[in-house]
Every structure is written in structure tokens, then in C-alpha cells.
N, C-alpha and C. Protein backbone atom coordinates (compact mmCIF):
# COMPACT_ATOMS: atom_id res chain seq x y z
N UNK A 1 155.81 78.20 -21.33
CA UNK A 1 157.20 78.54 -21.50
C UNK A 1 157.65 79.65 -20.56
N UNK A 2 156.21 80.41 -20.03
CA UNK A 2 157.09 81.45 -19.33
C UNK A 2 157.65 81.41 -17.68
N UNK A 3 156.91 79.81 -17.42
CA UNK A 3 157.38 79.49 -16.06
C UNK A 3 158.43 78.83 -15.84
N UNK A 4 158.92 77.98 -16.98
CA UNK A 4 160.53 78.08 -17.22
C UNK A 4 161.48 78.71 -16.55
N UNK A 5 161.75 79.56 -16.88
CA UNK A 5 163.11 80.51 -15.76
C UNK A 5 162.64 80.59 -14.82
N UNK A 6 161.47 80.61 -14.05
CA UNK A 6 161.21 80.80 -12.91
C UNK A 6 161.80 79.63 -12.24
N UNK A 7 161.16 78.79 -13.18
CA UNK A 7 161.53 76.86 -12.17
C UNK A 7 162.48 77.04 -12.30
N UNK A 8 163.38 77.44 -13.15
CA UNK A 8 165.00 77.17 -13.21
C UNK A 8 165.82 77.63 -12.29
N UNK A 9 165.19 79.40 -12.23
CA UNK A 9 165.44 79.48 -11.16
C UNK A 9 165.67 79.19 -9.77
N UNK A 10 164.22 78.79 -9.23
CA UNK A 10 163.68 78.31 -8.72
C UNK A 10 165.04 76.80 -8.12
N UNK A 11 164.67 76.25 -9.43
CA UNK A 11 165.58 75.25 -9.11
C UNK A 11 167.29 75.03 -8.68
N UNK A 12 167.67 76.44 -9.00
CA UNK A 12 168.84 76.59 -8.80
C UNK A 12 169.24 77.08 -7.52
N UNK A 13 168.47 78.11 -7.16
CA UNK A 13 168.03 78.50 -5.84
C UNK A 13 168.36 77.25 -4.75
N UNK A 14 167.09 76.57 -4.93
CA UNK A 14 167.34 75.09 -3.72
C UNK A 14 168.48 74.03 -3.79
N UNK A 15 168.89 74.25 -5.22
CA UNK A 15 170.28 73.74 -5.05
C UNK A 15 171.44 74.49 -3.92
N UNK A 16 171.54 75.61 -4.27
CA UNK A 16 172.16 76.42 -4.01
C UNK A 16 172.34 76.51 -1.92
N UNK A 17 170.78 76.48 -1.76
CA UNK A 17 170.73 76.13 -0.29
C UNK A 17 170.81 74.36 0.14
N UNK A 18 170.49 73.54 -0.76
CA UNK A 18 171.02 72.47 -0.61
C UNK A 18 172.52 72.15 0.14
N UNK A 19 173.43 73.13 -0.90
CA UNK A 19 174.59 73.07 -0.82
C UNK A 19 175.28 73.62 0.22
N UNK A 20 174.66 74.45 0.44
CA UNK A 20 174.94 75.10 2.16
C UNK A 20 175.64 74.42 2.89
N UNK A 21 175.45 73.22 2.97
CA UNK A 21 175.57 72.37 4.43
C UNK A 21 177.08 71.98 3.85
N UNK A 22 177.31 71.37 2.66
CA UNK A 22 178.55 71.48 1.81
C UNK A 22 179.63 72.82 2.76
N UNK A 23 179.23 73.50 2.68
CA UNK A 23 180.30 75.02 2.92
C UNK A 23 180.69 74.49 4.25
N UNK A 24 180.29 73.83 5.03
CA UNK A 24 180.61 73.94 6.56
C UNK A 24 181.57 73.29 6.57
N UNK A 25 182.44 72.30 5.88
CA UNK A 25 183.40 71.55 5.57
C UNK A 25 184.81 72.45 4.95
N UNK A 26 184.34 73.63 4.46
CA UNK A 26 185.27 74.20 3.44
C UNK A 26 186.40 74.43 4.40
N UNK A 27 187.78 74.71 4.02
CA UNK A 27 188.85 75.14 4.96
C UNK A 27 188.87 76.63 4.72
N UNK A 28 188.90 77.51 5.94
CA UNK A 28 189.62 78.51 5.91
C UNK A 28 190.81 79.04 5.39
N UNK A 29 190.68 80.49 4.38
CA UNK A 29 192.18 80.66 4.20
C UNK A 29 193.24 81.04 4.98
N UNK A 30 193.98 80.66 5.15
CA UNK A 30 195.25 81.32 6.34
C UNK A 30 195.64 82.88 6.03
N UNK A 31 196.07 83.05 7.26
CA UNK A 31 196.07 84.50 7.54
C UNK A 31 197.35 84.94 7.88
N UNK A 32 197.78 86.31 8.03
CA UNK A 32 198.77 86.74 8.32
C UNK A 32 199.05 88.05 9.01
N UNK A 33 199.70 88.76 9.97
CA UNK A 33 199.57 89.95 10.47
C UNK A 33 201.31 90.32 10.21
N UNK A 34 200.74 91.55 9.36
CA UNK A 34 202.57 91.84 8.66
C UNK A 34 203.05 93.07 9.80
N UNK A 35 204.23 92.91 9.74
CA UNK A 35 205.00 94.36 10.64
C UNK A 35 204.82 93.65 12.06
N UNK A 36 204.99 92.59 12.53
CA UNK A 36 204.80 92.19 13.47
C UNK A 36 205.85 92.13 14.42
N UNK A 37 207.19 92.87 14.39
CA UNK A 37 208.30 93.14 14.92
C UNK A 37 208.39 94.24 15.03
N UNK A 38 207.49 95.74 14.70
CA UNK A 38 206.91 96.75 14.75
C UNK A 38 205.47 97.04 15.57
N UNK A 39 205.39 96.06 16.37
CA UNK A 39 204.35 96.21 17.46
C UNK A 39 202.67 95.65 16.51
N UNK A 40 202.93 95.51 15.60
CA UNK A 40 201.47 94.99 15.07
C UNK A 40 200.57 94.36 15.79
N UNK A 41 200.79 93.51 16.62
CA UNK A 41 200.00 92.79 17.72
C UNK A 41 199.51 94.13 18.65
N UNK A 42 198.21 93.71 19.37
CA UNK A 42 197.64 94.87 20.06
C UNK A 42 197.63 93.87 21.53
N UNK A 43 196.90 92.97 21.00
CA UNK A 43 196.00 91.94 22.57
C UNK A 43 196.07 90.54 21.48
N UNK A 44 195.61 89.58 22.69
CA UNK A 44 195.95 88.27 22.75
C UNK A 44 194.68 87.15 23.81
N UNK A 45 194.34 86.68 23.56
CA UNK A 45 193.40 85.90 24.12
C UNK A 45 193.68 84.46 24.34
N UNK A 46 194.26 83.41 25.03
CA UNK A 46 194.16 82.31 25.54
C UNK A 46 192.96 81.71 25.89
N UNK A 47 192.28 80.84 24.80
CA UNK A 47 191.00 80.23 25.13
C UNK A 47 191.57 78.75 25.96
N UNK A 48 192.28 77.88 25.60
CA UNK A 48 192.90 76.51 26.28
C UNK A 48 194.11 76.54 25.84
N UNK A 49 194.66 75.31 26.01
CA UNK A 49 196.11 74.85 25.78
C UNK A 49 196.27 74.79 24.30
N UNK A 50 194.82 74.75 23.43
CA UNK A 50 195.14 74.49 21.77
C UNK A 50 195.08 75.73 21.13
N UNK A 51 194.07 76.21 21.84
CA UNK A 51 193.84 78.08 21.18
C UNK A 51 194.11 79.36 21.61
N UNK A 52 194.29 79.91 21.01
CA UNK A 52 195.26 81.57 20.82
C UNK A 52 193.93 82.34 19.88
N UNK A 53 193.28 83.38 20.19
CA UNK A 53 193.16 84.80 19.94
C UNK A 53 193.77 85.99 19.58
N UNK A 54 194.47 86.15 18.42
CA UNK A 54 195.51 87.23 17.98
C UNK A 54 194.52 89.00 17.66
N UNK A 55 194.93 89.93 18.38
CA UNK A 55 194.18 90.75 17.87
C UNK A 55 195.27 91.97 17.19
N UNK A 56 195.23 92.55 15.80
CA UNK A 56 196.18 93.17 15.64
C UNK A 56 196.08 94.88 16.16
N UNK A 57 197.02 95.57 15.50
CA UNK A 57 196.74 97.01 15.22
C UNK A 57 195.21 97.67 15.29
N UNK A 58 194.80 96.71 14.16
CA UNK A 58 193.62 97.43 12.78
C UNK A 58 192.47 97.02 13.97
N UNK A 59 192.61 96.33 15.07
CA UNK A 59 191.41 95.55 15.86
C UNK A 59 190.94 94.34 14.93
N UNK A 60 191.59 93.80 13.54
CA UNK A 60 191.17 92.97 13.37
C UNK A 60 191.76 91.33 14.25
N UNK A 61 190.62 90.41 14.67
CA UNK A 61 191.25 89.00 15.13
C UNK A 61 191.63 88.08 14.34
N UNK A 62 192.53 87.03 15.03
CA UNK A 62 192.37 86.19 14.11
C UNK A 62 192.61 84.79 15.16
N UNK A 63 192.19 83.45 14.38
CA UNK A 63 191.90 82.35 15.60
C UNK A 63 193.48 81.44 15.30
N UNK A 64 194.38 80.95 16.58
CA UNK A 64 195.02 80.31 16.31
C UNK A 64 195.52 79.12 16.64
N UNK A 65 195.52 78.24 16.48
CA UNK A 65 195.35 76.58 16.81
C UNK A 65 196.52 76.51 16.74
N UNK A 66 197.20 75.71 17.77
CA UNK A 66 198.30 74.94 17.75
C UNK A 66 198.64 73.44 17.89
N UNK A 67 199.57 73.25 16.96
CA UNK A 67 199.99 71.92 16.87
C UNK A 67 199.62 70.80 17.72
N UNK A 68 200.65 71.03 19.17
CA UNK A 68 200.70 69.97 20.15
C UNK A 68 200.21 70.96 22.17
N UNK A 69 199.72 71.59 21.56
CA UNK A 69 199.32 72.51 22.42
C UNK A 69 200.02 72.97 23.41
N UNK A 70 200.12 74.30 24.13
CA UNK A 70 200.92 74.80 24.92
C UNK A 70 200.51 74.59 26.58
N UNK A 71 201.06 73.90 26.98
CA UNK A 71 200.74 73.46 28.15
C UNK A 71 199.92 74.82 29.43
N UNK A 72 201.30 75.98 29.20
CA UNK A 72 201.06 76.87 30.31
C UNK A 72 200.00 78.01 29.64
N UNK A 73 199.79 77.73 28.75
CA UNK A 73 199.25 78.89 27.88
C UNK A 73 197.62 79.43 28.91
N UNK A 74 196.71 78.66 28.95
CA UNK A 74 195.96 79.31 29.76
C UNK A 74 196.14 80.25 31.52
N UNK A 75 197.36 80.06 31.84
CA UNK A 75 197.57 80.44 32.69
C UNK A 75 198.95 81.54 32.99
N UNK A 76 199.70 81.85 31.81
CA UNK A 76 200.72 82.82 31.94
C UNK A 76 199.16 84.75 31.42
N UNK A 77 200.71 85.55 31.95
CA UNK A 77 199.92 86.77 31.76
C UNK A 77 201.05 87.08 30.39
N UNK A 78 202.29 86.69 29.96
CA UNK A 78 202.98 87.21 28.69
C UNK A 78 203.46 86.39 27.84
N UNK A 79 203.12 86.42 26.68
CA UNK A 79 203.61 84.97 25.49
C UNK A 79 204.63 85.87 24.58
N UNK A 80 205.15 85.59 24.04
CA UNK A 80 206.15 85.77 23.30
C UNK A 80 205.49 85.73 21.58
N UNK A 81 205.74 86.16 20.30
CA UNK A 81 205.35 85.96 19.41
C UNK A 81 206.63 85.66 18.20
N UNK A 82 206.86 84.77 17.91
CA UNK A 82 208.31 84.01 16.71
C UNK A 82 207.62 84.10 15.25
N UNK A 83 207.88 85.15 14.79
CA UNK A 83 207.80 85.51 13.20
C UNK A 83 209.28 84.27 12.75
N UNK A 84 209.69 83.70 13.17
CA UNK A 84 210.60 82.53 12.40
C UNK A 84 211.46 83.81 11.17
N UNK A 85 211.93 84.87 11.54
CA UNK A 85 213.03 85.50 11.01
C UNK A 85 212.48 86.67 10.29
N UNK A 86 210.92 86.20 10.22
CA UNK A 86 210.39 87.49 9.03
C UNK A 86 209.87 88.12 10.20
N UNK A 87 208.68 89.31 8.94
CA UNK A 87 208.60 90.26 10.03
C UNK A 87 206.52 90.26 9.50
N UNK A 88 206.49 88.68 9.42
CA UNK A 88 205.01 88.37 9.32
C UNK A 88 204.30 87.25 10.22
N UNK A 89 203.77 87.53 11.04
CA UNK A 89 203.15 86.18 11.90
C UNK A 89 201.87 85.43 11.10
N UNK A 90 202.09 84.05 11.29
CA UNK A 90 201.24 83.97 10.22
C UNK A 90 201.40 82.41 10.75
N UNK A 91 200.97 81.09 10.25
CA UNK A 91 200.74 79.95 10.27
C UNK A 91 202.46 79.00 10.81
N UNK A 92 203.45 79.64 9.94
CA UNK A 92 204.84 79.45 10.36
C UNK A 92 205.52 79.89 11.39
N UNK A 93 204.91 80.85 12.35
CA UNK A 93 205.38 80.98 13.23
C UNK A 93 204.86 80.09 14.78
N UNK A 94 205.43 80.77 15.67
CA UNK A 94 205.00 80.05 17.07
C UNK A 94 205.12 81.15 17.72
N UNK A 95 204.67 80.42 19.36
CA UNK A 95 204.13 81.51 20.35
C UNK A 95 205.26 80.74 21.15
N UNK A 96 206.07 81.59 22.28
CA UNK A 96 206.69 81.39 23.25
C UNK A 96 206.10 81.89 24.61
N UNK A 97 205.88 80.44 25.49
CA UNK A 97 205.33 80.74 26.39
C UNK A 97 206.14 80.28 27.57
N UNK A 98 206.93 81.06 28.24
CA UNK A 98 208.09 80.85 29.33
C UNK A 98 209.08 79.92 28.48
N UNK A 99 209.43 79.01 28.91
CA UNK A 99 210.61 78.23 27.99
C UNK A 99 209.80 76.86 27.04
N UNK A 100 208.87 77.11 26.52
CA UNK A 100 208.26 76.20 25.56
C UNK A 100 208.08 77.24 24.66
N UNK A 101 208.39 76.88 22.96
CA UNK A 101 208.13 76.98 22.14
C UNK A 101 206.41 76.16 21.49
N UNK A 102 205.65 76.61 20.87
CA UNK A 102 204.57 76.14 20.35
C UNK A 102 204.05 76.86 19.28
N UNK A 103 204.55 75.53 18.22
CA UNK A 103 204.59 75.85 17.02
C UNK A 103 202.36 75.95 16.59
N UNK A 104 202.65 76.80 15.32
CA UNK A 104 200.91 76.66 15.54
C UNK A 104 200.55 75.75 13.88
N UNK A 105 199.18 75.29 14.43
CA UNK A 105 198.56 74.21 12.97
C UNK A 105 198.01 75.03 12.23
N UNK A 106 197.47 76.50 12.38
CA UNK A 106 196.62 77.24 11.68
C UNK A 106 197.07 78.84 11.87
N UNK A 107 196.38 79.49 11.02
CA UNK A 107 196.35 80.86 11.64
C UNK A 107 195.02 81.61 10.53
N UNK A 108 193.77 81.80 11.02
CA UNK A 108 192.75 82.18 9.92
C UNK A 108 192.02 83.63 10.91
N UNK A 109 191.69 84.11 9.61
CA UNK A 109 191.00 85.41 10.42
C UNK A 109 189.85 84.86 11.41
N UNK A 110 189.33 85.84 12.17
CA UNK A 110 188.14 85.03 12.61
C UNK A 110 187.26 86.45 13.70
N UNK A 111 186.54 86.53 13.93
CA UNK A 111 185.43 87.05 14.71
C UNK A 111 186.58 87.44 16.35
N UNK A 112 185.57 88.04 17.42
CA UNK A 112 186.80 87.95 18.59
C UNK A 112 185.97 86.80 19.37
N UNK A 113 187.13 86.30 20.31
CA UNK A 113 186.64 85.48 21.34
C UNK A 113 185.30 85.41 21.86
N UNK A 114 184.41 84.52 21.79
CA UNK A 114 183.48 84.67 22.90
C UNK A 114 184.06 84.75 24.01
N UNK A 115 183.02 85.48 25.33
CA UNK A 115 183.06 85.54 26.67
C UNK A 115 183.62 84.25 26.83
N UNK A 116 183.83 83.78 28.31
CA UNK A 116 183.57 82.66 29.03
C UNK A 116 182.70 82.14 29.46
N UNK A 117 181.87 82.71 29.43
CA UNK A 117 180.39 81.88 29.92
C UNK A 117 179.53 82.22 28.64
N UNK A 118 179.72 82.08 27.91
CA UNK A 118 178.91 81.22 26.18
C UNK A 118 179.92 80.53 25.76
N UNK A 119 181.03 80.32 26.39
CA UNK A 119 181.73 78.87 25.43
C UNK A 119 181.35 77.67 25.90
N UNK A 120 181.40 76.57 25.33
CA UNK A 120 181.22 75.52 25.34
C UNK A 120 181.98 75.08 26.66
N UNK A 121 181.68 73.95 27.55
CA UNK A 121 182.09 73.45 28.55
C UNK A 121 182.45 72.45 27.53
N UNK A 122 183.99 71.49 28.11
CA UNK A 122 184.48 70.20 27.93
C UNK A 122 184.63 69.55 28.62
N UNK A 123 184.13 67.91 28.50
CA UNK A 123 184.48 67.42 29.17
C UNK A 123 182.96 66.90 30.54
């Protein structure tokens, strides 16, 4: 009887890492950077035409995917940021990049950019 909780343990344990692989599916919660008409934005990172790098105030990042992607985005030096009337950037807003609007699909915290030479090549 006294190896009981152990196995149970035990057994719950390898469930538990079983399930692991489960988590890689989970969605991120969306994010938001408030006071953002008050300079909250610090820096900005352009990985391609789909992704945006937001870095705020606090140095925290966050990763941002867009919809239908911004064509000029890897190649301008100033984007614009559309809080859509508030004064929170967050999943509802978009990035203005010369005269395109690009609305975004996501907005989740996230780690900062890798370099360029550890990202993935496409293509």
C-alpha cells in the first residue's frame, strides 16, 4: 500500500509530460500596450511583410502578425502606429506604413526578435 502514491504519482507525472506536446497547440493570450499616444512604444522590429516586433516603454516585446501583410514593411525606416481612437495598441489596431494601412491578426507578448542569422531561411 505504501507504493501507491508513489505510482500515482508517478503516474500523474507522465501524464502530465505526456501532455506537453498538447500545450504546443494552445493559443496565446492577446496583448496590449496602454498610453500608446503618450509615446509608450520605444522600438519596432520588421521581421517580413507578416511580422512586426513591438517593443514598449517597460522594454517589454511583443510579436505582431498581420492580416494580409504589409507589403513595404521590411523595407521603410518609419511605420506609423493606429490605436483605432483609443489610447491602447493592441490586436484592433494597425500599423501605417507610407500610404497602406495594415490591419494586424494578432498581438501576444513574446521574447525579442532573434538576430538575422538564427532565423529561419524561406523558401
Amino acid at each position: 500500500m505504501k507504493g501507491l502514491p508513489i505510482r500515482l504519482i508517478a503516474a500523474l507525472f507522465a501524464a502530465g509530460i505526456a501532455a506537453s506536446p498538447a500545450m504546443a497547440g494552445f493559443e496565446p493570450i492577446e496583448a496590449s500596450i496602454p498610453f500608446v499616444n503618450q509615446g509608450a512604444i520605444r522600438d519596432w522590429q520588421a521581421i517580413d511583410r507578416d511580422t512586426l516586433y513591438v517593443q514598449d516603454i517597460q522594454h517589454h516585446w511583443y510579436r505582431a502578425e498581420l492580416m494580409g501583410g504589409c507589403l513595404d514593411l521590411p523595407y521603410v525606416n518609419a511605420i506609423g502606429f493606429d490605436a483605432r481612437g483609443t489610447n491602447r495598441f493592441d490586436r484592433f489596431g494597425s500599423i501605417v506604413v507610407g500610404r497602406q494601412n495594415c490591419a494586424l491578426k494578432s498581438f501576444v507578448a513574446s521574447g525579442p526578435p532573434l538576430p538575422p542569422e538564427k532565423r529561419k531561411k524561406v523558401g
